[in-house]
PDB file of N, CA and C in Angstrom:
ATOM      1  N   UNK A   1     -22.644-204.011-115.017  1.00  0.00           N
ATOM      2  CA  UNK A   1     -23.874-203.247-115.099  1.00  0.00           C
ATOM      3  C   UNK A   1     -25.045-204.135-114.656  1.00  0.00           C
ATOM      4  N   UNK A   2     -25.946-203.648-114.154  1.00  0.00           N
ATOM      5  CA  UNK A   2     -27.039-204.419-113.433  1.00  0.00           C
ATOM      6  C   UNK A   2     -28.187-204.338-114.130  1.00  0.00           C
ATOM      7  N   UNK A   3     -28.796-205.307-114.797  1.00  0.00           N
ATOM      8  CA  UNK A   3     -30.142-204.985-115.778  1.00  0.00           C
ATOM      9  C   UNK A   3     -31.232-204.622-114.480  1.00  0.00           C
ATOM     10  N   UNK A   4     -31.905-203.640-115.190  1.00  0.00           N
ATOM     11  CA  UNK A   4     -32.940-203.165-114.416  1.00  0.00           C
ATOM     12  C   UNK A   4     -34.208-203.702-113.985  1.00  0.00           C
ATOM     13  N   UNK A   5     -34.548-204.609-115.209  1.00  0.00           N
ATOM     14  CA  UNK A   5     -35.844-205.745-114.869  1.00  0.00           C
ATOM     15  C   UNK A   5     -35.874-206.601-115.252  1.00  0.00           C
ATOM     16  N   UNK A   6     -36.140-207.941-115.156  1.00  0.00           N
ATOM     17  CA  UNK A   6     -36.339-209.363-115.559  1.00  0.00           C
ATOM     18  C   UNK A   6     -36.580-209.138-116.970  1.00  0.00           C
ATOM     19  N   UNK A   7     -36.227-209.698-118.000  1.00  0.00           N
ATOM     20  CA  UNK A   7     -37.283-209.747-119.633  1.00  0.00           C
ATOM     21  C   UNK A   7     -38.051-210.142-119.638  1.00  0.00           C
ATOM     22  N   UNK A   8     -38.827-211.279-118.751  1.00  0.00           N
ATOM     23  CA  UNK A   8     -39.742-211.751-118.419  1.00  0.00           C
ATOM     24  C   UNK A   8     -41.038-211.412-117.339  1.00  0.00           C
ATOM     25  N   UNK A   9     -40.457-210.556-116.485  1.00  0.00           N
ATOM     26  CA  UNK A   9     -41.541-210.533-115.679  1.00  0.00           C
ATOM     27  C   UNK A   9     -41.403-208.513-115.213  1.00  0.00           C
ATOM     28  N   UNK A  10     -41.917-208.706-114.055  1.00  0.00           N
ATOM     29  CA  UNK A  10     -41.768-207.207-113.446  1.00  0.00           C
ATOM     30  C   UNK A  10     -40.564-206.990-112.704  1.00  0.00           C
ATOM     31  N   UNK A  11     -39.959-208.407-112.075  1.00  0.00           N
ATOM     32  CA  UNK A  11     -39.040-208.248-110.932  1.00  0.00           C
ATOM     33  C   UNK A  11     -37.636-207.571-111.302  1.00  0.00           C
ATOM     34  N   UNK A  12     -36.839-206.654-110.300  1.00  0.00           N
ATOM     35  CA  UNK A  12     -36.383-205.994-110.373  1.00  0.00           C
ATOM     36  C   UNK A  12     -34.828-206.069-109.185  1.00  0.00           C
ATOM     37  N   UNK A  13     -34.024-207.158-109.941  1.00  0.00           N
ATOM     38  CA  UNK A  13     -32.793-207.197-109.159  1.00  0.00           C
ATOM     39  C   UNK A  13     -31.478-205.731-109.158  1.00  0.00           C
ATOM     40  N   UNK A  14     -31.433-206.529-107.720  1.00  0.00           N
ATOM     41  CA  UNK A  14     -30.492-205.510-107.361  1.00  0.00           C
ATOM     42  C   UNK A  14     -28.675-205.469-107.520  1.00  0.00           C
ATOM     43  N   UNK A  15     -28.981-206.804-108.274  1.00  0.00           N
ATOM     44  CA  UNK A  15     -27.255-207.162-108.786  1.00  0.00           C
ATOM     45  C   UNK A  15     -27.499-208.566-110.145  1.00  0.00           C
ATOM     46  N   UNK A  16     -26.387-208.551-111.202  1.00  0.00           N
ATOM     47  CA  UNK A  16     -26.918-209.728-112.027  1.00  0.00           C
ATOM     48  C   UNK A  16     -26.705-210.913-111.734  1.00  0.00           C
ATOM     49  N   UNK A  17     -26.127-211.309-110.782  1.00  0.00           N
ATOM     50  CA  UNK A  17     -26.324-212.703-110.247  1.00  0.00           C
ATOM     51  C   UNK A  17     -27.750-213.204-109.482  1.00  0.00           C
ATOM     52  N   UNK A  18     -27.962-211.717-109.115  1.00  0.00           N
ATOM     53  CA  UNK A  18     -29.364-211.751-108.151  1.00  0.00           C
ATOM     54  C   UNK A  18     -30.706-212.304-109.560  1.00  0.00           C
ATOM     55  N   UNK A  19     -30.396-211.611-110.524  1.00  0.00           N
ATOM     56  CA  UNK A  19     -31.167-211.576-111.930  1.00  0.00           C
ATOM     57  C   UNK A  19     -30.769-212.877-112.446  1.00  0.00           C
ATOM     58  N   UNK A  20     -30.160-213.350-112.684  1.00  0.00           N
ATOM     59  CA  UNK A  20     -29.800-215.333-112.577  1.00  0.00           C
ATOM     60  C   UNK A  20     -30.360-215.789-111.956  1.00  0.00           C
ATOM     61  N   UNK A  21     -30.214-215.891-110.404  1.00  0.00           N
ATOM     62  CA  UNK A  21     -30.730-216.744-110.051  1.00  0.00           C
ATOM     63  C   UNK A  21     -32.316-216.983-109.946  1.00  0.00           C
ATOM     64  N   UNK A  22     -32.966-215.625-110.074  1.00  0.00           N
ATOM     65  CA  UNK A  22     -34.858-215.458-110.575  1.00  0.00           C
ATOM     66  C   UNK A  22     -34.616-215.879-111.727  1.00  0.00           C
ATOM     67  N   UNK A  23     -34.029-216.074-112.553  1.00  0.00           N
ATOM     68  CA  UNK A  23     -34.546-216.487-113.939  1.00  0.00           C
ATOM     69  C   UNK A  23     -34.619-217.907-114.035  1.00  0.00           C
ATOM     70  N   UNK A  24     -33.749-219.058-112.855  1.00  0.00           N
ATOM     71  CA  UNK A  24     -33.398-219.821-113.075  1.00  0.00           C
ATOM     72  C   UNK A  24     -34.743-220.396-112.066  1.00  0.00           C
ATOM     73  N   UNK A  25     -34.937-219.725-110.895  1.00  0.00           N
ATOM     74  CA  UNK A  25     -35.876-220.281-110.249  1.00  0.00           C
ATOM     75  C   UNK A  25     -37.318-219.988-110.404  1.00  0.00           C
ATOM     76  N   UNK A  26     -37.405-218.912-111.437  1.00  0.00           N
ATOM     77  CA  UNK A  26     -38.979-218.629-111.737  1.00  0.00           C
ATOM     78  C   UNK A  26     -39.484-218.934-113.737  1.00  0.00           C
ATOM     79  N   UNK A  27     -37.983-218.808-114.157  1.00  0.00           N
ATOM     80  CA  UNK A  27     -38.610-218.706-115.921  1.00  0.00           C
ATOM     81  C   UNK A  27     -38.095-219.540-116.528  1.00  0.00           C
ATOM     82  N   UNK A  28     -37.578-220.955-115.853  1.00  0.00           N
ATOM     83  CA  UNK A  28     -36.871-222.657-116.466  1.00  0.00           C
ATOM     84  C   UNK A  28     -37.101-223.730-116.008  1.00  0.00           C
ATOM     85  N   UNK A  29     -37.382-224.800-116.931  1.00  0.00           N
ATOM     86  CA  UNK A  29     -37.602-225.682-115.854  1.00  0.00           C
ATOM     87  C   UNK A  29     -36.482-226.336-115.908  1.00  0.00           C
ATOM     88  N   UNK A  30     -35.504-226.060-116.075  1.00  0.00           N
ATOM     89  CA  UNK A  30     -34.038-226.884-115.625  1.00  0.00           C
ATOM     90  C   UNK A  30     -33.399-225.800-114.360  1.00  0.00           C
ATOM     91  N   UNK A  31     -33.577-226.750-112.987  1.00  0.00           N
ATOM     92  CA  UNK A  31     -33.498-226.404-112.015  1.00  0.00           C
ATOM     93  C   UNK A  31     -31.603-226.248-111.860  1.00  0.00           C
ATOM     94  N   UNK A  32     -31.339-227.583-112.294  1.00  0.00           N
ATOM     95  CA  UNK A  32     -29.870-228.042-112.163  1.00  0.00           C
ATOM     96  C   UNK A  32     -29.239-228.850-113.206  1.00  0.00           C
ATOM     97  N   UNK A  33     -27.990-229.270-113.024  1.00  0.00           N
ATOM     98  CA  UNK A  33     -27.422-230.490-113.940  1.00  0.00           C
ATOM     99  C   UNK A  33     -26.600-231.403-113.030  1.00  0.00           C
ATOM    100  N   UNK A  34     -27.059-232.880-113.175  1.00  0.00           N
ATOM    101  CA  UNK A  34     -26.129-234.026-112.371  1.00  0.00           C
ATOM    102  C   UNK A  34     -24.988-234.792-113.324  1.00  0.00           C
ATOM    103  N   UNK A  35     -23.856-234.546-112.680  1.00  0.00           N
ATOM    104  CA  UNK A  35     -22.987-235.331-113.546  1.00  0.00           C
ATOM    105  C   UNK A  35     -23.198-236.813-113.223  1.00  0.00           C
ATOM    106  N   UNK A  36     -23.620-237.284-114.069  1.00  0.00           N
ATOM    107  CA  UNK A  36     -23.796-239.024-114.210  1.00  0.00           C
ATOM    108  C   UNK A  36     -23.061-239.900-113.849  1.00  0.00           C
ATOM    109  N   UNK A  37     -21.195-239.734-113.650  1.00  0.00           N
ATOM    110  CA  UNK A  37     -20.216-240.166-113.042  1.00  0.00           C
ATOM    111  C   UNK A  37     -19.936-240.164-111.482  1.00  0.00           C
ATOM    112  N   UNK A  38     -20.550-239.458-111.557  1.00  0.00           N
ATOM    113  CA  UNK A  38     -20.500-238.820-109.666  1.00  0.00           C
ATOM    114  C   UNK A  38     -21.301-238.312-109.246  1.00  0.00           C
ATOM    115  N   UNK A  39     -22.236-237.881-109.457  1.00  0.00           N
ATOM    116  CA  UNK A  39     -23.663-237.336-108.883  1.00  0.00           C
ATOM    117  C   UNK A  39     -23.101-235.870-108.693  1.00  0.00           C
ATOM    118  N   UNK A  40     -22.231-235.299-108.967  1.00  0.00           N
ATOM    119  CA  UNK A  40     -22.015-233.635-108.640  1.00  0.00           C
ATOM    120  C   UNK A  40     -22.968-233.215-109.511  1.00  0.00           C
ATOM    121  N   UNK A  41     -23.676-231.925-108.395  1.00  0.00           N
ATOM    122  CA  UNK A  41     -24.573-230.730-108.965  1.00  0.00           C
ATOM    123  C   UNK A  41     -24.266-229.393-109.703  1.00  0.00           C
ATOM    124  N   UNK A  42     -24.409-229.120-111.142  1.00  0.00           N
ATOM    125  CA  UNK A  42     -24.046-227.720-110.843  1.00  0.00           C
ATOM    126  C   UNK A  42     -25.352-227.094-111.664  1.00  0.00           C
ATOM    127  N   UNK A  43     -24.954-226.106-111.113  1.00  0.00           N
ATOM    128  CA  UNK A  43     -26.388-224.826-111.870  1.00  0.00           C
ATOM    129  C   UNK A  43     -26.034-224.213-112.900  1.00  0.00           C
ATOM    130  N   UNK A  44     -25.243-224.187-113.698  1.00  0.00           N
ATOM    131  CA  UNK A  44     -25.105-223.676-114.834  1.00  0.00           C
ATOM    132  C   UNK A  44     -24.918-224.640-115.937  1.00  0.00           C
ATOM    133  N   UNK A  45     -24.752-225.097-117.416  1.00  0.00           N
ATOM    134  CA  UNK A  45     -24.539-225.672-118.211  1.00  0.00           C
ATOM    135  C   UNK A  45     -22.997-225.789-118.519  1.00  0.00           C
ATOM    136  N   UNK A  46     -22.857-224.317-118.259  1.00  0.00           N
ATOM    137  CA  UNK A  46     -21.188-224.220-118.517  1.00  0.00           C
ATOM    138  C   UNK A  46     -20.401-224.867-117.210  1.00  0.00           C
ATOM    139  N   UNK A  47     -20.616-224.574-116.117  1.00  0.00           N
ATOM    140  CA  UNK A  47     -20.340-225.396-114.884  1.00  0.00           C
ATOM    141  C   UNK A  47     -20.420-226.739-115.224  1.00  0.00           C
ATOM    142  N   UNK A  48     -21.056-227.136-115.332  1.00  0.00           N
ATOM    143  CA  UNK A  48     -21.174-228.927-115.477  1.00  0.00           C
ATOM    144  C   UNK A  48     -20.480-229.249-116.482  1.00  0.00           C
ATOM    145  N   UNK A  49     -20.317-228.553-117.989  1.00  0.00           N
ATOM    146  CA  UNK A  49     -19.279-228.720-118.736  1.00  0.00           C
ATOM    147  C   UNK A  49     -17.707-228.472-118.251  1.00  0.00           C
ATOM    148  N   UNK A  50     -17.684-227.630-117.440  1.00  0.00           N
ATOM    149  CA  UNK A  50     -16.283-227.605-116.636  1.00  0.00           C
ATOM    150  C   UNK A  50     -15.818-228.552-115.910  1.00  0.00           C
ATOM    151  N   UNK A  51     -16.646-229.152-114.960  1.00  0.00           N
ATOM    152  CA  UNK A  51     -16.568-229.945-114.261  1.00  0.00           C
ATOM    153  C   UNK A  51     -16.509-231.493-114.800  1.00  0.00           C
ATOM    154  N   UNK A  52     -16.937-231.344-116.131  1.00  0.00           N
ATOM    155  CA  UNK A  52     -17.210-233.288-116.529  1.00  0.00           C
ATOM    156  C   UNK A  52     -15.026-233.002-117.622  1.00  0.00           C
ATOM    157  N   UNK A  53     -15.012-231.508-117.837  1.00  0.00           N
ATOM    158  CA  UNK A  53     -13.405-231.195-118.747  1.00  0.00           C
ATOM    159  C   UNK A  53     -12.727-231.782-117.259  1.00  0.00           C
ATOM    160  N   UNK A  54     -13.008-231.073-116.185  1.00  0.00           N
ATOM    161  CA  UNK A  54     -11.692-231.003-114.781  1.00  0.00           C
ATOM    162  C   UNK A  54     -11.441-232.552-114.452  1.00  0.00           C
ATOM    163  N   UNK A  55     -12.272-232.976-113.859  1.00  0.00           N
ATOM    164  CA  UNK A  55     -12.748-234.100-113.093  1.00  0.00           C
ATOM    165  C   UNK A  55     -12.828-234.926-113.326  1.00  0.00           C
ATOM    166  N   UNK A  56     -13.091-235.231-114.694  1.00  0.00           N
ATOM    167  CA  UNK A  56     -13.036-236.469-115.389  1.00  0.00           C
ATOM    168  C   UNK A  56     -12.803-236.373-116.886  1.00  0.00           C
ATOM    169  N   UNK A  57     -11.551-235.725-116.798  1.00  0.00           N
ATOM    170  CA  UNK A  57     -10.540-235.867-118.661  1.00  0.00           C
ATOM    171  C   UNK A  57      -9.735-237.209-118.430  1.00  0.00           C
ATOM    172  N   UNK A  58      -9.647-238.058-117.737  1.00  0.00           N
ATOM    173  CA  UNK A  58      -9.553-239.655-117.798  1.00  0.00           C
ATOM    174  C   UNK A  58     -10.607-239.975-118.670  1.00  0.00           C
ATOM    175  N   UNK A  59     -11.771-239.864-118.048  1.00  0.00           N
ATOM    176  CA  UNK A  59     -13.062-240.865-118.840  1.00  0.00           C
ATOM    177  C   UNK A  59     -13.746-240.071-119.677  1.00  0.00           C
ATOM    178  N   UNK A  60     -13.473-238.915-120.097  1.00  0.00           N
ATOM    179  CA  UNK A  60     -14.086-237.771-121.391  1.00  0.00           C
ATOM    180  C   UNK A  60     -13.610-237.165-122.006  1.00  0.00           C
ATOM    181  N   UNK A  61     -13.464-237.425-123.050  1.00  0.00           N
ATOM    182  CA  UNK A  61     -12.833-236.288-124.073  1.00  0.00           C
ATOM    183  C   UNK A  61     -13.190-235.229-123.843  1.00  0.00           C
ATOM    184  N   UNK A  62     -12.695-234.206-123.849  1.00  0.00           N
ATOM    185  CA  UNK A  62     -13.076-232.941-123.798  1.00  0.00           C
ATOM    186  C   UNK A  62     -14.204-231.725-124.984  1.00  0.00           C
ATOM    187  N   UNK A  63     -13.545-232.842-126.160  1.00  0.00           N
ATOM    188  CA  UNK A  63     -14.510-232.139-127.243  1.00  0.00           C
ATOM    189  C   UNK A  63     -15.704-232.939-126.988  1.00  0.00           C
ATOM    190  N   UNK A  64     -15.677-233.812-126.095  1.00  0.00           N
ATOM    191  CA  UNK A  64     -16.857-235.036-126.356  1.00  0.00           C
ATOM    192  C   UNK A  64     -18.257-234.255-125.364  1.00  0.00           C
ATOM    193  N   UNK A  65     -17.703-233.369-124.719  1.00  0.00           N
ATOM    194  CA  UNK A  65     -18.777-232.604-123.803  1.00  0.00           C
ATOM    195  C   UNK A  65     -20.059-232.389-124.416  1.00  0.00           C
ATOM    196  N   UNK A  66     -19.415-231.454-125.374  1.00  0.00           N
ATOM    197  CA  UNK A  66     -19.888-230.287-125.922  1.00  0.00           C
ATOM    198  C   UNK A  66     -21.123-231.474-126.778  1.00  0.00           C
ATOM    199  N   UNK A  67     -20.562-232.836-127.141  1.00  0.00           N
ATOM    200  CA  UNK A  67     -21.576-232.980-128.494  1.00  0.00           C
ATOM    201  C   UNK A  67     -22.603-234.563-128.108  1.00  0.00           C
ATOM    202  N   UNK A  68     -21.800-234.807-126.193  1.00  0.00           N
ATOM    203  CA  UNK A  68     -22.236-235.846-126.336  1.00  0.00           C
ATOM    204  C   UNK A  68     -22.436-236.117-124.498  1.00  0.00           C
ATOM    205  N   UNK A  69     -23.271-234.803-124.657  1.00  0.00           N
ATOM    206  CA  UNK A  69     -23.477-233.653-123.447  1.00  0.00           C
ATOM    207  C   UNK A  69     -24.773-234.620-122.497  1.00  0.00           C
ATOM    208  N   UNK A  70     -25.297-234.704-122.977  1.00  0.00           N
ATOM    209  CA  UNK A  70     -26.471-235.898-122.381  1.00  0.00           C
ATOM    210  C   UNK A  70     -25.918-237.354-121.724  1.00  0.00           C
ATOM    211  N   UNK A  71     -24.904-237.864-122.684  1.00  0.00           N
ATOM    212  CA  UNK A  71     -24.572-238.596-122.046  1.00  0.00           C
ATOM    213  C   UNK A  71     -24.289-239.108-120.562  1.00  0.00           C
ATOM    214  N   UNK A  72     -23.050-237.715-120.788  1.00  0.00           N
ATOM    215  CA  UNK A  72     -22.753-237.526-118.838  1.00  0.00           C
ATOM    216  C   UNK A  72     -23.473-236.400-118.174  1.00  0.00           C
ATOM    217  N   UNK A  73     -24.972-235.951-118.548  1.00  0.00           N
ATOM    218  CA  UNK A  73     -25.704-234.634-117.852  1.00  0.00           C
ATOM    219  C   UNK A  73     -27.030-235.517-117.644  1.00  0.00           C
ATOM    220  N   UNK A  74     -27.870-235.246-116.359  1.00  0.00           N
ATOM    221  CA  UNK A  74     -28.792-235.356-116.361  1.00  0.00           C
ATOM    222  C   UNK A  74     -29.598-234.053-116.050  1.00  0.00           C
ATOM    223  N   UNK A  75     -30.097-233.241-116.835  1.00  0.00           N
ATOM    224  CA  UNK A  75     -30.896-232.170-116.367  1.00  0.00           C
ATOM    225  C   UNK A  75     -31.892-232.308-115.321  1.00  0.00           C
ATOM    226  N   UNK A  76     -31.918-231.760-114.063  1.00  0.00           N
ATOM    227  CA  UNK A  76     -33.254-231.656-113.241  1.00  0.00           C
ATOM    228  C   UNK A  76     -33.909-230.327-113.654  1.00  0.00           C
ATOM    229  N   UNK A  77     -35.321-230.934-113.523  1.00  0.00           N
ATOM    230  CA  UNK A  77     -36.299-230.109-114.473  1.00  0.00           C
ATOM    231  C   UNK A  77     -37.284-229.683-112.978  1.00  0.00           C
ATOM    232  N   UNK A  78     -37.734-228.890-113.020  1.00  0.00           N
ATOM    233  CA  UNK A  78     -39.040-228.734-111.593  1.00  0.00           C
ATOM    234  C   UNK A  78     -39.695-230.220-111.558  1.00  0.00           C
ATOM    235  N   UNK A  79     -39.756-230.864-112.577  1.00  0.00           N
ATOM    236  CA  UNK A  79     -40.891-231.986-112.449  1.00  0.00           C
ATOM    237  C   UNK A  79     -40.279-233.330-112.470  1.00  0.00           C
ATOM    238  N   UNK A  80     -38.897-233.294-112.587  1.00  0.00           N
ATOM    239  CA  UNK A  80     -38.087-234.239-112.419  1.00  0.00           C
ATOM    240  C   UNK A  80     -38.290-235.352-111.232  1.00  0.00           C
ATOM    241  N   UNK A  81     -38.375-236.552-111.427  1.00  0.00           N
ATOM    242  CA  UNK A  81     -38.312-237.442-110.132  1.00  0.00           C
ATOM    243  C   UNK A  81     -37.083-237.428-109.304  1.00  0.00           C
ATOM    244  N   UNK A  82     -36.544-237.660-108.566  1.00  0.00           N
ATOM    245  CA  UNK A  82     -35.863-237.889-108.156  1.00  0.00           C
ATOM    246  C   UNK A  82     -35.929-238.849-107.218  1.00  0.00           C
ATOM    247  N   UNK A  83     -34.638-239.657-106.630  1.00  0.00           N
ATOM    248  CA  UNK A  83     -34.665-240.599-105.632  1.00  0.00           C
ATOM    249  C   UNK A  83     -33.299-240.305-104.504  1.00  0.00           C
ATOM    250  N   UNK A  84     -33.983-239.999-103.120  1.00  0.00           N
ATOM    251  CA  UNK A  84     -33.689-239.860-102.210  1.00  0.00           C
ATOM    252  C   UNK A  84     -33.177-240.944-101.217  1.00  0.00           C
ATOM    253  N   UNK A  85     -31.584-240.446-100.917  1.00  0.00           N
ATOM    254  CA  UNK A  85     -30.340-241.525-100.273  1.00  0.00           C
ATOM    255  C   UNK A  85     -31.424-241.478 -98.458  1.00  0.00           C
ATOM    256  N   UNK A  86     -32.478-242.523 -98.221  1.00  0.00           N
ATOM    257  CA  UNK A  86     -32.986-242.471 -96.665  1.00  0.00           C
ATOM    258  C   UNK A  86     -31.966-242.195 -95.857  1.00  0.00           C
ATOM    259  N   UNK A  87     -30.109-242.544 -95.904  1.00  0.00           N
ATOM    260  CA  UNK A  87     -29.412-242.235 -94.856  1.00  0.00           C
ATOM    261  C   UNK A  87     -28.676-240.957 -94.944  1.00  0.00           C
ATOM    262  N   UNK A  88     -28.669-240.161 -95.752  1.00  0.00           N
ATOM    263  CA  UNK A  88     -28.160-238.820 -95.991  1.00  0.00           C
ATOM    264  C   UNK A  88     -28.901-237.702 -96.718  1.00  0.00           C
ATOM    265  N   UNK A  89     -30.333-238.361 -97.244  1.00  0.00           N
ATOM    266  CA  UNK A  89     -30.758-237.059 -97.723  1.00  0.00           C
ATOM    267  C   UNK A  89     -30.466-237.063 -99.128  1.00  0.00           C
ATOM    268  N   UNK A  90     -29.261-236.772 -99.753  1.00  0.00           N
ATOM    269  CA  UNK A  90     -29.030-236.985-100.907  1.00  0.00           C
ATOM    270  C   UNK A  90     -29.781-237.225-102.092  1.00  0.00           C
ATOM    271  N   UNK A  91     -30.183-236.188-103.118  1.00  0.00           N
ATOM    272  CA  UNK A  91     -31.059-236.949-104.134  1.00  0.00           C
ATOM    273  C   UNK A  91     -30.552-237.183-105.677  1.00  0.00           C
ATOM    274  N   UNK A  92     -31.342-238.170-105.942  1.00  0.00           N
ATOM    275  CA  UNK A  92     -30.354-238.574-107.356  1.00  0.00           C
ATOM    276  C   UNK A  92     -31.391-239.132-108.616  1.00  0.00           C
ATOM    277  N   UNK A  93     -30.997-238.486-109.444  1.00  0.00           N
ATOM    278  CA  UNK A  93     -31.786-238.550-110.787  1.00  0.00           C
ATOM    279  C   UNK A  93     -31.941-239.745-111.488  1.00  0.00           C
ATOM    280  N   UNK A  94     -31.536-241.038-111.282  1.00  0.00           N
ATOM    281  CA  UNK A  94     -31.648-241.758-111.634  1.00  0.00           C
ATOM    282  C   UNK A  94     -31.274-243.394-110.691  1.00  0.00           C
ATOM    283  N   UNK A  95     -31.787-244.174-110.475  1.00  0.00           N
ATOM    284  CA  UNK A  95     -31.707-245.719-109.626  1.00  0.00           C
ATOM    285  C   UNK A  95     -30.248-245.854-110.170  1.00  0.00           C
ATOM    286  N   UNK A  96     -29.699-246.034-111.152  1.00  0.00           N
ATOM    287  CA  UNK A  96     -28.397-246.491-110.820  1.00  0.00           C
ATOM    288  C   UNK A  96     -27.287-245.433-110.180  1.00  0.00           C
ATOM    289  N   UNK A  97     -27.481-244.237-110.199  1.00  0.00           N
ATOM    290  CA  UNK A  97     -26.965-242.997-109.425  1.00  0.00           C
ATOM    291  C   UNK A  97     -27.062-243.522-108.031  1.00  0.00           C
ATOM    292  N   UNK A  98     -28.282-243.595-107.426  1.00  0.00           N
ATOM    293  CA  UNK A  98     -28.058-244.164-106.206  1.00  0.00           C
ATOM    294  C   UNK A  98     -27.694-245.127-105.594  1.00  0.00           C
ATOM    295  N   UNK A  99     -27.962-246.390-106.534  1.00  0.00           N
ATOM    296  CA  UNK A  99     -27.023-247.498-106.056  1.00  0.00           C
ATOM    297  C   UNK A  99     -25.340-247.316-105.688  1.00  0.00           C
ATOM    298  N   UNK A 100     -24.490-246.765-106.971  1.00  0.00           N
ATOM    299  CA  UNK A 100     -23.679-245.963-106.807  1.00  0.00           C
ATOM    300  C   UNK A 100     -22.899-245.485-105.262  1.00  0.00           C
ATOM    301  N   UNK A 101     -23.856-244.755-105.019  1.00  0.00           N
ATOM    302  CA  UNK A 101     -24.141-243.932-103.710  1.00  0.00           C
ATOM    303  C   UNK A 101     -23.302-244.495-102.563  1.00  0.00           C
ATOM    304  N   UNK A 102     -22.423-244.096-101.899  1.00  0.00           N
ATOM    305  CA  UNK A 102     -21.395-244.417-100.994  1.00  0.00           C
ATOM    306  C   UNK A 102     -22.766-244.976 -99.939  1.00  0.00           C
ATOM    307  N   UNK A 103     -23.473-244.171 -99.502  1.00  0.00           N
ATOM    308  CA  UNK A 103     -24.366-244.719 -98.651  1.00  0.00           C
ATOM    309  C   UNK A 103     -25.289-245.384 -98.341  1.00  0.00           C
ATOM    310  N   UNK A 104     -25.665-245.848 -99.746  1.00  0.00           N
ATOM    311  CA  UNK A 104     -26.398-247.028-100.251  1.00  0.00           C
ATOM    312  C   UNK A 104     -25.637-247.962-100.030  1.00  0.00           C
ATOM    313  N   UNK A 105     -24.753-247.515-100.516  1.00  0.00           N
ATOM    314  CA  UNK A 105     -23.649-249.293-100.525  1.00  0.00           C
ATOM    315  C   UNK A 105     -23.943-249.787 -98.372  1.00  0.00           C
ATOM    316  N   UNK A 106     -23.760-248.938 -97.900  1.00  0.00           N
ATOM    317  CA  UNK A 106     -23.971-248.931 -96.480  1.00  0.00           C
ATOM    318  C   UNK A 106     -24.726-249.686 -96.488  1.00  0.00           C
ATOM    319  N   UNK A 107     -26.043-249.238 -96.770  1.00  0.00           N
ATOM    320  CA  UNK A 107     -26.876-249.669 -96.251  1.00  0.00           C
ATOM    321  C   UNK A 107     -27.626-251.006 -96.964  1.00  0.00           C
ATOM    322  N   UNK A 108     -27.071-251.142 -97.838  1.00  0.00           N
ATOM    323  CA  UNK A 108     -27.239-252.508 -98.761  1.00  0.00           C
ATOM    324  C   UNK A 108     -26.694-253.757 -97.816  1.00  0.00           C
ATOM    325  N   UNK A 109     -25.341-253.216 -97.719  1.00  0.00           N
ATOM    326  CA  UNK A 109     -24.487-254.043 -96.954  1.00  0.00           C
ATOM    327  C   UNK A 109     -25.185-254.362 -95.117  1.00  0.00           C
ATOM    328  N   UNK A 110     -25.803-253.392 -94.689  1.00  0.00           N
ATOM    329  CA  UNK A 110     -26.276-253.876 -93.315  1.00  0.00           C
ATOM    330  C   UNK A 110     -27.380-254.494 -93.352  1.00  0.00           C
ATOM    331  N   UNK A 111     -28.243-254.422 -95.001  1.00  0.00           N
ATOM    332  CA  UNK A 111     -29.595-255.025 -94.869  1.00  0.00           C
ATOM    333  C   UNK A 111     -28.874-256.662 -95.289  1.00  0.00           C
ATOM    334  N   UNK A 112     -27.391-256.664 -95.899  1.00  0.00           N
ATOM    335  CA  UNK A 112     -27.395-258.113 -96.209  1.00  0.00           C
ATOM    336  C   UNK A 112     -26.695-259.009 -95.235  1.00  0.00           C
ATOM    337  N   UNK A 113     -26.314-257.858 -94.249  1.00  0.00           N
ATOM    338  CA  UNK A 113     -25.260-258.975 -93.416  1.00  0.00           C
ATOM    339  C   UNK A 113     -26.926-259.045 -92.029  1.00  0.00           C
ATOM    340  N   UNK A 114     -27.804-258.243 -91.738  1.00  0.00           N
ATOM    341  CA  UNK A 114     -28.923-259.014 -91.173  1.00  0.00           C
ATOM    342  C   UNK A 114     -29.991-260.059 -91.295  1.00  0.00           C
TER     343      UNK A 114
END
């Protein structure tokens, strides 16, 4: 079933994913979530909890998500800083995220072997 108007505003989607994604881009300021292990993005809370259960039940308990959720989440907020990979674009919520960064390492490595 398709809600008829935002709860928040006037706007008026035409499917409920369409009604997600205005809510997410006009009435939150959590834009996204970065998994802290790998820099993967996802847009939902439950997504990023899926993804930290799939991807990494080596290095997380699974009940450990749910209570120790900050740990491995970094929320991007509209006002969030971020820091941008100069050779791919890539942006990342935190300096050691990008060090990390396959393409940092690149470019670490060509600023040290010049």
């Amino acid at each position: 079933m398709v809600p008829s108007q935002c709860p928040q505003c006037d706007f008026r989607p035409s499917s409920a994913s369409q009604l997600t994604h205005h809510v997410r881009a006009h009435h939150t300021s959590i834009q996204a979530y970065i998994c802290l292990l790998c820099a993967y993005k996802g847009y939902s809370a439950r997504g990023i909890k899926s993804h930290l259960k799939n991807a990494h039940a080596d290095e997380v308990d699974g009940s450990a998500v749910e209570t120790r959720f900050t740990d491995y989440v970094f929320p991007i907020t509209t006002d969030a800083k971020l820091f941008p990979c100069e050779r791919c674009n890539l942006s990342f919520p935190t300096k050691e995220l990008i060090q990390r960064h396959s393409c940092a390492e690149v470019n670490l490595k060509s600023t040290i072997e010049n």
